[in-house]
C-alpha atoms as a PDB file:
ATOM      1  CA  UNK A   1      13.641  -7.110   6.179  1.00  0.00           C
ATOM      2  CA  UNK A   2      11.198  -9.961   5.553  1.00  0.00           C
ATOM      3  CA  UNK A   3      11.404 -11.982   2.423  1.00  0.00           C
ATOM      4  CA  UNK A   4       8.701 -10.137  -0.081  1.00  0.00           C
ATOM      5  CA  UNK A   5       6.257 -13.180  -1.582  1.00  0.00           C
ATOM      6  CA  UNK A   6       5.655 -11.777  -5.269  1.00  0.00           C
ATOM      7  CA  UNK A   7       2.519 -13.459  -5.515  1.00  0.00           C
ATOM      8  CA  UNK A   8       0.296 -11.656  -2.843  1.00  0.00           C
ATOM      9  CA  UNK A   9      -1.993  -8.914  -4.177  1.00  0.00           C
ATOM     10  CA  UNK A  10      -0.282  -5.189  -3.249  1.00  0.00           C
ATOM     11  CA  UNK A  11      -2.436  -2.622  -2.247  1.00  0.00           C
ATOM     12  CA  UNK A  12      -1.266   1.244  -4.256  1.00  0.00           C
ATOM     13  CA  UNK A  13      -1.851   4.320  -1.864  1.00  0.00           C
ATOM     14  CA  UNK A  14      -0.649   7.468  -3.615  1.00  0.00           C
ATOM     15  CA  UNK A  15      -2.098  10.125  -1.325  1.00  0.00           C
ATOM     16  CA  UNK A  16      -4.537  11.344  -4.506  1.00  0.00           C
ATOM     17  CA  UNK A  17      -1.340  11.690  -6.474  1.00  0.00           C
ATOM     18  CA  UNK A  18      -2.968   9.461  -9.445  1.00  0.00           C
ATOM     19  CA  UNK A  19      -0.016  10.424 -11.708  1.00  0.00           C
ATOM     20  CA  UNK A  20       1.867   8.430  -9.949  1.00  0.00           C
ATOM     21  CA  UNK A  21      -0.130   4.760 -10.307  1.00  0.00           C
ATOM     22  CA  UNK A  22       2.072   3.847 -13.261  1.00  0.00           C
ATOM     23  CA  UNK A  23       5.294   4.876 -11.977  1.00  0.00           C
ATOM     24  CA  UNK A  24       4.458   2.623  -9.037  1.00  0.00           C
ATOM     25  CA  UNK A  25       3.393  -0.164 -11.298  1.00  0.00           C
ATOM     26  CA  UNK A  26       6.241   0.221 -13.298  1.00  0.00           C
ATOM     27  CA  UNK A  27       8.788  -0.367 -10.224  1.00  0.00           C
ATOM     28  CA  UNK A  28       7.224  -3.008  -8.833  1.00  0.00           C
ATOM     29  CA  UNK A  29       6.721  -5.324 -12.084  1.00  0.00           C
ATOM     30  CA  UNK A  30      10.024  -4.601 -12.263  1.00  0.00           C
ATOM     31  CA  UNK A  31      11.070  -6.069  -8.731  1.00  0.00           C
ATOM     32  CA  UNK A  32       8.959  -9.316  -9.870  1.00  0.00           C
ATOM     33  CA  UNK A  33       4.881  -8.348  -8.744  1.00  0.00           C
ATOM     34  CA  UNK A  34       2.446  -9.337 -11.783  1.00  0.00           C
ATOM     35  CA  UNK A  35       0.583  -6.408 -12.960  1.00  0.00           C
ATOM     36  CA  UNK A  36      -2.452  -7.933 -12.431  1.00  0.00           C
ATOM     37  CA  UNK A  37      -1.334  -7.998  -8.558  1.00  0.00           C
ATOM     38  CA  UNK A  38      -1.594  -4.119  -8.186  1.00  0.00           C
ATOM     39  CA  UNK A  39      -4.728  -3.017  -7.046  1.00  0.00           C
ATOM     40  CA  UNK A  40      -5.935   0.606  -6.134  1.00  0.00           C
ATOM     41  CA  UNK A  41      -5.865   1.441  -2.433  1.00  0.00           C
ATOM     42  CA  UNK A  42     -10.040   1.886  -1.758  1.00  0.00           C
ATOM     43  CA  UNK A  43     -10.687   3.934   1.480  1.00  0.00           C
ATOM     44  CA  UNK A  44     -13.424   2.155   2.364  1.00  0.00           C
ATOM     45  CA  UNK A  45     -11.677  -1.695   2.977  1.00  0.00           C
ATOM     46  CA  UNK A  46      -8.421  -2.506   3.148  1.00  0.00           C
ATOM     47  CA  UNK A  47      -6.594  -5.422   1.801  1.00  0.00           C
ATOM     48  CA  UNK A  48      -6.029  -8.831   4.227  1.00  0.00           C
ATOM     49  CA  UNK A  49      -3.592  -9.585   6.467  1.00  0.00           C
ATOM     50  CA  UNK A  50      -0.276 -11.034   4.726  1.00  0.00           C
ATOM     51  CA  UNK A  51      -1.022  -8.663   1.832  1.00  0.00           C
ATOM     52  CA  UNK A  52       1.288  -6.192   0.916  1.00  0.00           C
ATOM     53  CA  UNK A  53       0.414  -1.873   0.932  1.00  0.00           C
ATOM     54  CA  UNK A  54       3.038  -0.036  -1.515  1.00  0.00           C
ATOM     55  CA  UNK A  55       2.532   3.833  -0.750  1.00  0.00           C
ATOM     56  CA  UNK A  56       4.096   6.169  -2.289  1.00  0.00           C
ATOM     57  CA  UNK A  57       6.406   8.785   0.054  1.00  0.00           C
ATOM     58  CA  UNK A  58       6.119  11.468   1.532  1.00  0.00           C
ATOM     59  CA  UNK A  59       2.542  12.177   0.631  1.00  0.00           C
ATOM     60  CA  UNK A  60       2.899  15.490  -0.990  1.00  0.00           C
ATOM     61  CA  UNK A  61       6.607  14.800  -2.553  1.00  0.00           C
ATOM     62  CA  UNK A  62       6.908  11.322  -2.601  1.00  0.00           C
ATOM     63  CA  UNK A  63      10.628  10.513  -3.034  1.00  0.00           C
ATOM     64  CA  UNK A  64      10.024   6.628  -2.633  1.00  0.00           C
ATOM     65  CA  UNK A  65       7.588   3.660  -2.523  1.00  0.00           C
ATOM     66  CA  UNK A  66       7.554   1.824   0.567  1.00  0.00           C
ATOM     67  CA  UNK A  67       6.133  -1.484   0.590  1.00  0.00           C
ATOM     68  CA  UNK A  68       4.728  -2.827   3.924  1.00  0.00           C
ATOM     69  CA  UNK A  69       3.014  -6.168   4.821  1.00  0.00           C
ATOM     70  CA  UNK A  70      -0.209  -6.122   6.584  1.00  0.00           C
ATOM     71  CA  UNK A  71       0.020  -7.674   9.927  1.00  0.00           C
ATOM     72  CA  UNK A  72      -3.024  -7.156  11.601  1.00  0.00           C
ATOM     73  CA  UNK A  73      -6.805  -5.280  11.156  1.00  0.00           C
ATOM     74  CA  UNK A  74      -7.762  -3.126  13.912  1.00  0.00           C
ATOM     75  CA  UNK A  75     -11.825  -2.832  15.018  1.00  0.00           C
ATOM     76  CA  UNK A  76     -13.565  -0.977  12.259  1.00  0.00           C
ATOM     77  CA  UNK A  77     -14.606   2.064  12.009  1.00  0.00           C
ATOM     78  CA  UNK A  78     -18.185   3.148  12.675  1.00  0.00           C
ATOM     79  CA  UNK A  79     -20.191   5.959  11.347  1.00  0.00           C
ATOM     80  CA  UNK A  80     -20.132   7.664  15.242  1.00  0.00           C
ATOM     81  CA  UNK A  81     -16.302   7.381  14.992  1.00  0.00           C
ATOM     82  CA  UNK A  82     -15.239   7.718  11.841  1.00  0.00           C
ATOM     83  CA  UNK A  83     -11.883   7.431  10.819  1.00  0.00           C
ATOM     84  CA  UNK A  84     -10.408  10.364   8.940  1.00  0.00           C
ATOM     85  CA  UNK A  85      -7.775   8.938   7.119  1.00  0.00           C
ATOM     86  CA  UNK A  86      -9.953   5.617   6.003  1.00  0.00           C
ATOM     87  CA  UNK A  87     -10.051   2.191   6.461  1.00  0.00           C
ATOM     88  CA  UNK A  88      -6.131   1.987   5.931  1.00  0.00           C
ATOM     89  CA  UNK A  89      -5.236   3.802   9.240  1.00  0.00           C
ATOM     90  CA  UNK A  90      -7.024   0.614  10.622  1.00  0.00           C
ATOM     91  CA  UNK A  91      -3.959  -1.774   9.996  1.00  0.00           C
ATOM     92  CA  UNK A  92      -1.086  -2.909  11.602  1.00  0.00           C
ATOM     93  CA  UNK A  93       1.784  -3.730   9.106  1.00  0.00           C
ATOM     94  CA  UNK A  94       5.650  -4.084   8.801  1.00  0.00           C
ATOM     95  CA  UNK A  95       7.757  -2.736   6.777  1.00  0.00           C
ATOM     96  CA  UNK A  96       9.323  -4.840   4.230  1.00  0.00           C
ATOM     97  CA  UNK A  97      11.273  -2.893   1.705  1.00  0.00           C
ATOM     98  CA  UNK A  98      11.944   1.050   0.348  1.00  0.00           C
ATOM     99  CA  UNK A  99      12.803   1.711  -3.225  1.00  0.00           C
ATOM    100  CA  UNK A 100      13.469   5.093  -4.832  1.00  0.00           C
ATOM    101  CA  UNK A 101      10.994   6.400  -7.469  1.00  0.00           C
ATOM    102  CA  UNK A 102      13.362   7.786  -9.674  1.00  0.00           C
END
């Protein structure tokens, strides 16, 4: 796993789970990110690359956050070829760490 940089902006995908935006917060302040760091996921743009995406999962039951880096930004989408899932499907990214939400 890569070392995580605690002062890059990271990106919250919860899968329209909104309950669980301050649980997220909470675990990553913990693990050293500044609150003012966390950002809602928007599904029109996506962060840059070397930011960080924390998502919560599995989407329906999420059991744990995983936090990946964004390595890359595919071609964007257009409105002939829309992409269902939003501008986030459009990135290339590592994973970097898992940590349990309870």
């Amino acid at each position: 796993m890569s070392t995580i940089d605690y002062s890059k902006p990271v990106h919250l995908i919860v899968h329209g789970q909104r309950d669980l935006i301050d649980t997220l917060k909470h675990k990553l302040v913990s693990m050293g990110f500044s609150e003012e760091k966390l950002l809602p996921a928007s599904l029109e743009k996506t962060g840059n690359i070397g930011e960080y995406v924390a998502m919560a999962w599995p989407p329906m039951r999420a059991t744990e956050v995983i936090i990946n880096e964004i390595t890359g930004i595919k071609k964007s989408e257009t409105k002939e070829n829309p992409m269902p899932m939003g501008a986030w499907s459009n990135i290339d990214h590592k994973e970097i760490s898992r940590i349990p939400l309870s």
